[in-house]
PDB file of N, CA and C in Angstrom:
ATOM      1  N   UNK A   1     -13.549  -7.256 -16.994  1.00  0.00           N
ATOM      2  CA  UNK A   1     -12.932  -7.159 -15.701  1.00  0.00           C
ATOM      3  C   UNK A   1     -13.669  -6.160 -14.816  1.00  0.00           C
ATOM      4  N   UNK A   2     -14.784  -5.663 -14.964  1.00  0.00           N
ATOM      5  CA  UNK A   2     -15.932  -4.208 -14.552  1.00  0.00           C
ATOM      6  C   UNK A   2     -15.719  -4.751 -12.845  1.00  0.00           C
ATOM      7  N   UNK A   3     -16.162  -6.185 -12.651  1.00  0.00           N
ATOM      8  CA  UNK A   3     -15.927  -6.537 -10.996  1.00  0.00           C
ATOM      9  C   UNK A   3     -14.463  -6.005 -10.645  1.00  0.00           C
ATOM     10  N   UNK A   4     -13.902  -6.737 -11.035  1.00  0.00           N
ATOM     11  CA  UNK A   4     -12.780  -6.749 -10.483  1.00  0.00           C
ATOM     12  C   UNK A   4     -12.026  -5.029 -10.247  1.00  0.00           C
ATOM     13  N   UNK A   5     -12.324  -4.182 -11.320  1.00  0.00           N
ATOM     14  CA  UNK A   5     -12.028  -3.018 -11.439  1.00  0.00           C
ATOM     15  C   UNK A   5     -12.994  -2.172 -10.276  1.00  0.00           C
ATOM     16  N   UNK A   6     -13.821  -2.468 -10.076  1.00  0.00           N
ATOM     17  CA  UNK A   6     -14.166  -1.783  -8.539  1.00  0.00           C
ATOM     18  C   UNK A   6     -13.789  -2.095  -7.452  1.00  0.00           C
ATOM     19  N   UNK A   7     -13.390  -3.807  -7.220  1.00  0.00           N
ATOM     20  CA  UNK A   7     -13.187  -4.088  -6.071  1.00  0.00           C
ATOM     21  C   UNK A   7     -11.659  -3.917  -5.632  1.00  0.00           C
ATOM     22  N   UNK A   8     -10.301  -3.216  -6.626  1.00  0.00           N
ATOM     23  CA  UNK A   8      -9.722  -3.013  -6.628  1.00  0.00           C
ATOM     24  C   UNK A   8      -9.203  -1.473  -6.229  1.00  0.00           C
ATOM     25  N   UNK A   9     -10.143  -0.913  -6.753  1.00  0.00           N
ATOM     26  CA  UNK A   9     -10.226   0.412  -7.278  1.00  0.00           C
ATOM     27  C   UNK A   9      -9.529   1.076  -5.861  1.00  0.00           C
ATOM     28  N   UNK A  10      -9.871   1.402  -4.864  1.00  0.00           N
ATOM     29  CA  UNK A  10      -9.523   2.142  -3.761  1.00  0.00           C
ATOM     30  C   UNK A  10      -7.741   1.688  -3.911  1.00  0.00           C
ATOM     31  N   UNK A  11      -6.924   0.662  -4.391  1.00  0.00           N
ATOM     32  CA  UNK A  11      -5.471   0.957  -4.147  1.00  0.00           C
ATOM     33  C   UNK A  11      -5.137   0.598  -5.148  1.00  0.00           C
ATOM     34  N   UNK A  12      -5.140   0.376  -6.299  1.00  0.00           N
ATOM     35  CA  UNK A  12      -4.807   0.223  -7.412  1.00  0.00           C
ATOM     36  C   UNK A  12      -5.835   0.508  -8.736  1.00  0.00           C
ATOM     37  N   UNK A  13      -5.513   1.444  -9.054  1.00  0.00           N
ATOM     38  CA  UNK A  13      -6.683   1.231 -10.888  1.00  0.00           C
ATOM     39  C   UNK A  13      -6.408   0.836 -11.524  1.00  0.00           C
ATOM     40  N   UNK A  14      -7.119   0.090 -12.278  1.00  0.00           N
ATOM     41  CA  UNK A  14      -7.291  -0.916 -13.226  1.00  0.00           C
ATOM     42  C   UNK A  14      -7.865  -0.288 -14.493  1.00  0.00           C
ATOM     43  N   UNK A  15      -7.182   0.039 -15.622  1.00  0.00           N
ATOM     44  CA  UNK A  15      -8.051   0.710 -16.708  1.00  0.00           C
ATOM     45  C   UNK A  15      -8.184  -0.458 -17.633  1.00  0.00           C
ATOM     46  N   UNK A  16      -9.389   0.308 -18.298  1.00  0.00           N
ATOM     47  CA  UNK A  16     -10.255  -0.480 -18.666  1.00  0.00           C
ATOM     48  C   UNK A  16      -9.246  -1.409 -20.249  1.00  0.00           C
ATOM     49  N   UNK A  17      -9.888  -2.619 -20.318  1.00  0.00           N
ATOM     50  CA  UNK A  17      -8.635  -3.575 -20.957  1.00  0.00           C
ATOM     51  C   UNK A  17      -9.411  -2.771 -22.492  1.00  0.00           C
ATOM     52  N   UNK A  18      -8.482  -2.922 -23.004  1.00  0.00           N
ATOM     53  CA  UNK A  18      -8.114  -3.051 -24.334  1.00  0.00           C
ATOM     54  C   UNK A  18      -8.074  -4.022 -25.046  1.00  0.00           C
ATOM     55  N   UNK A  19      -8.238  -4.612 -26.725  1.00  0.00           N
ATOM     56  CA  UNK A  19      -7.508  -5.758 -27.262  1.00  0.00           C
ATOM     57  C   UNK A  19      -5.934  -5.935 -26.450  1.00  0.00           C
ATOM     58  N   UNK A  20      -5.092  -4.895 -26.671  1.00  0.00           N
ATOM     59  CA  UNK A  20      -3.653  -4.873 -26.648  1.00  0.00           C
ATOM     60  C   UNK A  20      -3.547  -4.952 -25.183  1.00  0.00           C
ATOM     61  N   UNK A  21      -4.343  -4.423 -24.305  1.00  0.00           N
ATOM     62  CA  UNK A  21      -3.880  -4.463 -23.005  1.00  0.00           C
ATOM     63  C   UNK A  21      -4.381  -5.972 -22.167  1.00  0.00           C
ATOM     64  N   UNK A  22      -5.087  -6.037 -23.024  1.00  0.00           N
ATOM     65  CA  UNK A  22      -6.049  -7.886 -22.715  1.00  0.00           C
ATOM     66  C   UNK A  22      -4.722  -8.579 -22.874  1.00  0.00           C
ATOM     67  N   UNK A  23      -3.839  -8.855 -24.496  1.00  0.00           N
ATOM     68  CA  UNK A  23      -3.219  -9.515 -24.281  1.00  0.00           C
ATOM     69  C   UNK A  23      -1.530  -9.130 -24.060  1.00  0.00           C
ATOM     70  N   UNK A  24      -1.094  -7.618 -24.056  1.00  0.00           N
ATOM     71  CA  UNK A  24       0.124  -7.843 -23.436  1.00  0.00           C
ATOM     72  C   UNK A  24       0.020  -6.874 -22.138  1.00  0.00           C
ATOM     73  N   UNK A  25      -0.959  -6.809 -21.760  1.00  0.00           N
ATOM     74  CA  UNK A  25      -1.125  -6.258 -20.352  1.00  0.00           C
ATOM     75  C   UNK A  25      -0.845  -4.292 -20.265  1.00  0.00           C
ATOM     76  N   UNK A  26      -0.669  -3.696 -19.052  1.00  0.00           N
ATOM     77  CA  UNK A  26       0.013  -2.384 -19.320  1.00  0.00           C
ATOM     78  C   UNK A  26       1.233  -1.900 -18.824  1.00  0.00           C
ATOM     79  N   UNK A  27       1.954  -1.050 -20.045  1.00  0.00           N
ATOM     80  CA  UNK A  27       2.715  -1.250 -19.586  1.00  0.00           C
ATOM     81  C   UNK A  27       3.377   0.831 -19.290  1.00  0.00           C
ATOM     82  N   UNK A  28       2.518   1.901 -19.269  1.00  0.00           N
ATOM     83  CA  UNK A  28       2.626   2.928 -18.717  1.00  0.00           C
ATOM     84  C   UNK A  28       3.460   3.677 -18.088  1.00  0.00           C
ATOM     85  N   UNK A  29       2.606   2.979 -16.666  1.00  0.00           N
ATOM     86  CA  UNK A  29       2.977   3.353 -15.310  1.00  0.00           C
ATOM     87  C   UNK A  29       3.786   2.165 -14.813  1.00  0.00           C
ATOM     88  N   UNK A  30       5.663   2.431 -14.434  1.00  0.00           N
ATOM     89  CA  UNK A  30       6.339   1.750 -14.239  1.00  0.00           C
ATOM     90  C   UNK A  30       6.071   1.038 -12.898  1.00  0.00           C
ATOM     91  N   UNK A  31       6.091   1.763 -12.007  1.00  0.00           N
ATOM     92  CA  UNK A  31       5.740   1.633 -10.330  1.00  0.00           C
ATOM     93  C   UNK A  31       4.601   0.824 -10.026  1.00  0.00           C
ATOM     94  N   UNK A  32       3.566   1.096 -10.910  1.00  0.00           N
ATOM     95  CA  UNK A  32       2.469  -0.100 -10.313  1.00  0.00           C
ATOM     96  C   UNK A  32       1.916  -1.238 -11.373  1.00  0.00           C
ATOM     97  N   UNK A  33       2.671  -1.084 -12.465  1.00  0.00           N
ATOM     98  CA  UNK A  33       2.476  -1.952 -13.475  1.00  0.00           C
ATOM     99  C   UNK A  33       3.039  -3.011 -13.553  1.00  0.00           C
ATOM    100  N   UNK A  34       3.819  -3.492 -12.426  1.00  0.00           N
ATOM    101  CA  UNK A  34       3.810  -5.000 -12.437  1.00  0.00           C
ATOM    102  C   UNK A  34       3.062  -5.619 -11.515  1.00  0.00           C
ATOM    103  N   UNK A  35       2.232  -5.026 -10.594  1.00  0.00           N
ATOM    104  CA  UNK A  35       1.452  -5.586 -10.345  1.00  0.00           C
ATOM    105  C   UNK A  35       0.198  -5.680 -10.653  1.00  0.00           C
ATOM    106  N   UNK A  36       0.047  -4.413 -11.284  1.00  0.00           N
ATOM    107  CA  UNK A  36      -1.299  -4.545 -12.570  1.00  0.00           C
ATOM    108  C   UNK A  36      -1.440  -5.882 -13.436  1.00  0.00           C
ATOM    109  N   UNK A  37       0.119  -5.922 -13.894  1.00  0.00           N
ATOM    110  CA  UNK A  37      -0.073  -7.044 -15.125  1.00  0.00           C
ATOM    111  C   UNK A  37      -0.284  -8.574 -14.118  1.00  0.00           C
ATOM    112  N   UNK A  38       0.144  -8.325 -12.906  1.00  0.00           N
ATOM    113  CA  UNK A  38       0.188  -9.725 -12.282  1.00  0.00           C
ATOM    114  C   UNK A  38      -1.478 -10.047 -12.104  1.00  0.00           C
ATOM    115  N   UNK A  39      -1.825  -8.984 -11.335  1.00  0.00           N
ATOM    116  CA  UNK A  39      -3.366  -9.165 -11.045  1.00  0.00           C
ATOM    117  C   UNK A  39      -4.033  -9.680 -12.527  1.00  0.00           C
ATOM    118  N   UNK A  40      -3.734  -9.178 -13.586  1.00  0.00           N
ATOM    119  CA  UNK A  40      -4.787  -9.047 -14.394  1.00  0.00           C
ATOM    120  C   UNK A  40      -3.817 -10.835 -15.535  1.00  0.00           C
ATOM    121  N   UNK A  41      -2.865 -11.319 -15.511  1.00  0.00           N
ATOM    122  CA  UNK A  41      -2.592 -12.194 -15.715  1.00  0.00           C
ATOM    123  C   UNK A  41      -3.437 -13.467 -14.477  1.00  0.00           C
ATOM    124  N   UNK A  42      -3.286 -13.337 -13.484  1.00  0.00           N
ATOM    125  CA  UNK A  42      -3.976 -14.630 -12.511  1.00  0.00           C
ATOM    126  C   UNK A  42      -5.493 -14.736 -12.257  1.00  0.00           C
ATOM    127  N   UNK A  43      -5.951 -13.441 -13.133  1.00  0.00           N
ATOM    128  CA  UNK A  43      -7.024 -13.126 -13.643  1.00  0.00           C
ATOM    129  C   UNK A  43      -7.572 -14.072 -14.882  1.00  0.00           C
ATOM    130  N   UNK A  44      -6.724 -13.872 -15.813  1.00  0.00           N
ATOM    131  CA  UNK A  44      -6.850 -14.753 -16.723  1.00  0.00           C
ATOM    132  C   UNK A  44      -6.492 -16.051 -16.819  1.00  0.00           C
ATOM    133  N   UNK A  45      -5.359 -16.747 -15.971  1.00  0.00           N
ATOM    134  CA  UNK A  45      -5.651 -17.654 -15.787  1.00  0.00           C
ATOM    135  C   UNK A  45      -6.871 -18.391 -15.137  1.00  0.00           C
ATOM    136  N   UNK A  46      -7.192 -18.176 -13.842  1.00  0.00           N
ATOM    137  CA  UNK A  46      -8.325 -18.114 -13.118  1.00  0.00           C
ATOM    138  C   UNK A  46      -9.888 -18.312 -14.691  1.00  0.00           C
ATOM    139  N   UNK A  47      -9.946 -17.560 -14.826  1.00  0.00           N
ATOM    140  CA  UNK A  47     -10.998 -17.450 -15.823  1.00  0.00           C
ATOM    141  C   UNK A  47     -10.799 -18.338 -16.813  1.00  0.00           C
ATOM    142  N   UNK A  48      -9.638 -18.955 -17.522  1.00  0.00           N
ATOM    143  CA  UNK A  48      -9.253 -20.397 -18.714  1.00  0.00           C
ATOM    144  C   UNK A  48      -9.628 -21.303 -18.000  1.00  0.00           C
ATOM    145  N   UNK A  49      -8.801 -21.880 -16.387  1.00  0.00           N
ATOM    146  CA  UNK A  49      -8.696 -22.426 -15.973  1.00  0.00           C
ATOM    147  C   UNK A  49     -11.127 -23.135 -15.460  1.00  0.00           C
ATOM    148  N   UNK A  50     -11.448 -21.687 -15.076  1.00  0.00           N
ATOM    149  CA  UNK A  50     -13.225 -22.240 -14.387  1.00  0.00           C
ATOM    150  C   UNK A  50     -13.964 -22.279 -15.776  1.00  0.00           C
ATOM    151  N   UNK A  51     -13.153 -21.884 -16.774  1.00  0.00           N
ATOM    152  CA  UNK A  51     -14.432 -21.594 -17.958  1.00  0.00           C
ATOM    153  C   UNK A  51     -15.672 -22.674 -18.227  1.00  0.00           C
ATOM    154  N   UNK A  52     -14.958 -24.164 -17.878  1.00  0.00           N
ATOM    155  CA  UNK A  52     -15.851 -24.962 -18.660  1.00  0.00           C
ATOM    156  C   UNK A  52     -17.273 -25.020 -17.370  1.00  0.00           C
ATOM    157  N   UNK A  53     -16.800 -24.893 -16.196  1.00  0.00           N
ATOM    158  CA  UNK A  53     -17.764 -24.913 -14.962  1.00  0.00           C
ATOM    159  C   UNK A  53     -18.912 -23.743 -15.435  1.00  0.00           C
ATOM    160  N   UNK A  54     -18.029 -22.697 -15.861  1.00  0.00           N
ATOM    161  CA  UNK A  54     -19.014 -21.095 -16.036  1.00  0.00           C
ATOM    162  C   UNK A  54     -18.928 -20.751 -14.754  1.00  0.00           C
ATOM    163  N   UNK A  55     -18.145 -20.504 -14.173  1.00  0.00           N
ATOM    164  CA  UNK A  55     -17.831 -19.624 -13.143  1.00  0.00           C
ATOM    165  C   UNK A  55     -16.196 -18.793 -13.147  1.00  0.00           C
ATOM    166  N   UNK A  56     -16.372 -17.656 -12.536  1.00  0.00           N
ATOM    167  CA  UNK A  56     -15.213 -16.634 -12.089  1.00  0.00           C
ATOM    168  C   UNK A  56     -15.699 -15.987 -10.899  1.00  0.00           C
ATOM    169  N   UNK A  57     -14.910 -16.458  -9.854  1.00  0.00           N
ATOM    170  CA  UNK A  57     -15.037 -15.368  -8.733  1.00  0.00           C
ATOM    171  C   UNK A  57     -13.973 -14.868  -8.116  1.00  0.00           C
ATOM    172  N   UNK A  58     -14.226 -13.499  -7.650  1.00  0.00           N
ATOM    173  CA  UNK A  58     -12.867 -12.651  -6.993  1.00  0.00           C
ATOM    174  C   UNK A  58     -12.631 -13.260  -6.019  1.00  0.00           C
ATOM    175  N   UNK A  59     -13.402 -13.908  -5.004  1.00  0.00           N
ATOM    176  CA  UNK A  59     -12.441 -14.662  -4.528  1.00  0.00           C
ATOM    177  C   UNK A  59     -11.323 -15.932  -4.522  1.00  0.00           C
ATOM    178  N   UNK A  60     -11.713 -16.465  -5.982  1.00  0.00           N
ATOM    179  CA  UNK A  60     -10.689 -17.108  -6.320  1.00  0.00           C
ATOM    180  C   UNK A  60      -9.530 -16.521  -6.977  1.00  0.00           C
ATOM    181  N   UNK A  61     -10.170 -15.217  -7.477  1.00  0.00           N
ATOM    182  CA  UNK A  61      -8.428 -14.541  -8.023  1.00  0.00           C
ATOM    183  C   UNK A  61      -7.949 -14.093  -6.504  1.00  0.00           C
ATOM    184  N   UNK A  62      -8.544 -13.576  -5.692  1.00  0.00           N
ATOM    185  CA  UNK A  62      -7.839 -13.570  -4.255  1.00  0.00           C
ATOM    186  C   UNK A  62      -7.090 -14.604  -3.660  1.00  0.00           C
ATOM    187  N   UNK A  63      -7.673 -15.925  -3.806  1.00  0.00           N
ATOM    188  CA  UNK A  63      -7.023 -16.684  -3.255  1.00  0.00           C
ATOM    189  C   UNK A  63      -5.448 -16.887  -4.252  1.00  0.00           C
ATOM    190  N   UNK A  64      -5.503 -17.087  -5.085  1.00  0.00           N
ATOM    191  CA  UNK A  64      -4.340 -16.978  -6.013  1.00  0.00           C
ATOM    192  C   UNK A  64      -3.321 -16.146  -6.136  1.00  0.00           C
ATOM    193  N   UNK A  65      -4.152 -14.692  -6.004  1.00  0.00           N
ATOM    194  CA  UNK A  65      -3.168 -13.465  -5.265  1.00  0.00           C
ATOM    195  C   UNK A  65      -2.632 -13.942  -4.295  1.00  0.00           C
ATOM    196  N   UNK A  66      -3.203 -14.374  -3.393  1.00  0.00           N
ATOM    197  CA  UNK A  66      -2.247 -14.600  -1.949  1.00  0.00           C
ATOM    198  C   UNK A  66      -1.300 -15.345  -2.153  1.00  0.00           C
ATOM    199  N   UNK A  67      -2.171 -16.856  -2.840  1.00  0.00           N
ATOM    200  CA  UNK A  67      -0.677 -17.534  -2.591  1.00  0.00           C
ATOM    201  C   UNK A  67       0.858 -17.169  -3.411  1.00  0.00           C
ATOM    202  N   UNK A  68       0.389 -17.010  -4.834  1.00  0.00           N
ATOM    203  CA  UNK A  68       1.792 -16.146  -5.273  1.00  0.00           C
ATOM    204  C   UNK A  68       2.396 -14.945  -4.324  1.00  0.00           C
ATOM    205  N   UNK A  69       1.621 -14.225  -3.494  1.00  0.00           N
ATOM    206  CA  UNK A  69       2.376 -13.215  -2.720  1.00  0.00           C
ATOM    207  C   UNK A  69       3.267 -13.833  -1.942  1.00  0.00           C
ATOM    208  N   UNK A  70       2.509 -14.843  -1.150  1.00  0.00           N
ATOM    209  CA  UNK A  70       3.490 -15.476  -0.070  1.00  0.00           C
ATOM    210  C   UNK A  70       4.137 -16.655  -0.615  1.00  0.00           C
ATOM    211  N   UNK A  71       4.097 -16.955  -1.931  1.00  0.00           N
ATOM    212  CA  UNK A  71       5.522 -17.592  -2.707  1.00  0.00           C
ATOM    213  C   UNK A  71       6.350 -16.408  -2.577  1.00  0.00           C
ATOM    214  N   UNK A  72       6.257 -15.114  -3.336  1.00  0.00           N
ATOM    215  CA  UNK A  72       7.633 -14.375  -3.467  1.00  0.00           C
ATOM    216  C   UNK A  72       7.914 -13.472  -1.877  1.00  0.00           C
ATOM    217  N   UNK A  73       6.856 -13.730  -1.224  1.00  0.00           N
ATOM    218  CA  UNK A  73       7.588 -13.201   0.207  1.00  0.00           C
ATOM    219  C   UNK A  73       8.854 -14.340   0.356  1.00  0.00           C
ATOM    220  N   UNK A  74       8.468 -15.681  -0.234  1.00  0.00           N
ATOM    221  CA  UNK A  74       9.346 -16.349   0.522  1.00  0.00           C
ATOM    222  C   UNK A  74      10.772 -16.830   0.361  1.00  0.00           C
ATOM    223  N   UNK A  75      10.394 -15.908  -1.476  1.00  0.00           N
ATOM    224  CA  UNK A  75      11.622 -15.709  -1.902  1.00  0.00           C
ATOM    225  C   UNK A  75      12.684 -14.744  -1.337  1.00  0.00           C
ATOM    226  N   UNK A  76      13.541 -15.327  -0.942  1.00  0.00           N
ATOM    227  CA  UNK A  76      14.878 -14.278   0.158  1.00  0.00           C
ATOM    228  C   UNK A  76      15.606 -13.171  -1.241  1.00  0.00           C
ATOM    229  N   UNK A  77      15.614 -13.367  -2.164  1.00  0.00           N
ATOM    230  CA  UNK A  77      15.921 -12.706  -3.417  1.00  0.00           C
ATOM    231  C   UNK A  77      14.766 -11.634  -3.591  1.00  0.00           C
ATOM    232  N   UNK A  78      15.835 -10.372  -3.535  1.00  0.00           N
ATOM    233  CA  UNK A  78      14.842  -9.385  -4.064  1.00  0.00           C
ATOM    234  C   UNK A  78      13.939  -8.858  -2.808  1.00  0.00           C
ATOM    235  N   UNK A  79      13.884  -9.762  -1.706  1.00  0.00           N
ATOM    236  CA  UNK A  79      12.306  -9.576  -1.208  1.00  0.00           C
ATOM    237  C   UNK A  79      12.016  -8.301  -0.706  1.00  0.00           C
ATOM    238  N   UNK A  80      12.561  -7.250  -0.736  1.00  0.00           N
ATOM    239  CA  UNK A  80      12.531  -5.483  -0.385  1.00  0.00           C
ATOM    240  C   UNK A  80      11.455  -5.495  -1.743  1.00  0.00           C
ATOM    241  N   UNK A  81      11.697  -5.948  -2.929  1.00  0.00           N
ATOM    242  CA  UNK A  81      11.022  -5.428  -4.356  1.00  0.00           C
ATOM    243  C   UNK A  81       9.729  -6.220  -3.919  1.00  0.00           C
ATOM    244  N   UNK A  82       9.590  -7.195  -3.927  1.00  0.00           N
ATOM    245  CA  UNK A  82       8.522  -8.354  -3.670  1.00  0.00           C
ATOM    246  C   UNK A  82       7.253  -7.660  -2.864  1.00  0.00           C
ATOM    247  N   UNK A  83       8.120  -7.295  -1.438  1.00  0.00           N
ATOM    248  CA  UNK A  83       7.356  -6.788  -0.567  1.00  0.00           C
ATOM    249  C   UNK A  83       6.385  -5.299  -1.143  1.00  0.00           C
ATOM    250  N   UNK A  84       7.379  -4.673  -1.366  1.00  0.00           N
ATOM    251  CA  UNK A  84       7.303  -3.048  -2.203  1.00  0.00           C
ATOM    252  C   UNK A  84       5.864  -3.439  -2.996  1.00  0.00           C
ATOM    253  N   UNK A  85       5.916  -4.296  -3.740  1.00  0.00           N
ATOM    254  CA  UNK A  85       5.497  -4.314  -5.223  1.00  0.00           C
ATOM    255  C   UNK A  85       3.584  -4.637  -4.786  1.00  0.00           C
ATOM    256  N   UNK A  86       3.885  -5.280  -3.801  1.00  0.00           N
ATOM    257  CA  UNK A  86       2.528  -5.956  -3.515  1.00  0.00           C
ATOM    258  C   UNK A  86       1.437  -5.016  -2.279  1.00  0.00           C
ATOM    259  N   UNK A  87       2.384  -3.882  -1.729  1.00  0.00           N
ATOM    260  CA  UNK A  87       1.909  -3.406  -0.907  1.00  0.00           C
ATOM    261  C   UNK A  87       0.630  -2.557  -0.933  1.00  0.00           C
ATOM    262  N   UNK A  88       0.426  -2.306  -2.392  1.00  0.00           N
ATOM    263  CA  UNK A  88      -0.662  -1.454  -2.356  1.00  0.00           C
ATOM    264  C   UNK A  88      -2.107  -2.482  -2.021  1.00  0.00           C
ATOM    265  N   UNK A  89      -1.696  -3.631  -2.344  1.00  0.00           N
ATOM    266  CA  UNK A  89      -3.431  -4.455  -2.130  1.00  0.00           C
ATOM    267  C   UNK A  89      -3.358  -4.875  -0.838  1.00  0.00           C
ATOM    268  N   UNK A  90      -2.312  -5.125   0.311  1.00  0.00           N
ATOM    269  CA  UNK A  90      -2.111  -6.297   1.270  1.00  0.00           C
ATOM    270  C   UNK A  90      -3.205  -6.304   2.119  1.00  0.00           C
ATOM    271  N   UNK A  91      -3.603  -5.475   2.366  1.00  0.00           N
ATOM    272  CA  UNK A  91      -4.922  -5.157   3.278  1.00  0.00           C
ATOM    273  C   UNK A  91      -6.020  -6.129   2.656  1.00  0.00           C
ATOM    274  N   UNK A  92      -5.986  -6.026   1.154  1.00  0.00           N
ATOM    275  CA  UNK A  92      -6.748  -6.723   0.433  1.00  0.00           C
ATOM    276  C   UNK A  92      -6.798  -8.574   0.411  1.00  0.00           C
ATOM    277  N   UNK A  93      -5.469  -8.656   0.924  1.00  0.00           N
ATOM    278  CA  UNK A  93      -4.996 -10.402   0.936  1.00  0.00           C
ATOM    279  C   UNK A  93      -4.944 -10.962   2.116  1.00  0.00           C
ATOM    280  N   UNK A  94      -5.934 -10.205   3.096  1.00  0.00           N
ATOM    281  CA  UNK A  94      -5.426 -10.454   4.427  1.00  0.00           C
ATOM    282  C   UNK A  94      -6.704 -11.815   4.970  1.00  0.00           C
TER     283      UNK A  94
END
């Protein structure tokens, strides 16, 4: 994840994966760790999903970020948490 962990880096850190953190993500830091695990789950999908092509690019985990963001913006449930949760990258999804 070395890309992705820089291009993140200025509003969220990303430490470096682990076996255990590869597959159940982290779970630490309460406040920004669900969106850690989100990023780094659509991450991995993204990457199953291009493997056989041999490609991964951040801008396709971007594009994927977005659209799940503006699925749960559009969820009326919760959406104070939704909003909250995603705010540290938005600049990033713009």
């Amino acid at each position: 994840m070395g890309g992705s962990t820089k291009f993140f880096r200025s509003k969220v850190i990303l430490a470096d994966l682990t076996p255990q953190s590869a597959i159940l993500g982290w779970y630490q830091e309460k406040r920004v760790c669900v969106l850690k695990n989100q990023i780094l789950l659509i991450f991995k999908m993204i990457v199953y999903k291009d493997r056989e092509m041999g490609i991964c690019s951040v801008g396709r985990v971007l594009n994927k970020l977005k659209m799940v963001r503006s699925i749960e913006y559009d969820i009326h449930t919760n959406n104070e948490y939704n909003r909250n949760k995603w705010e540290p990258i938005n600049d990033l999804l713009i």
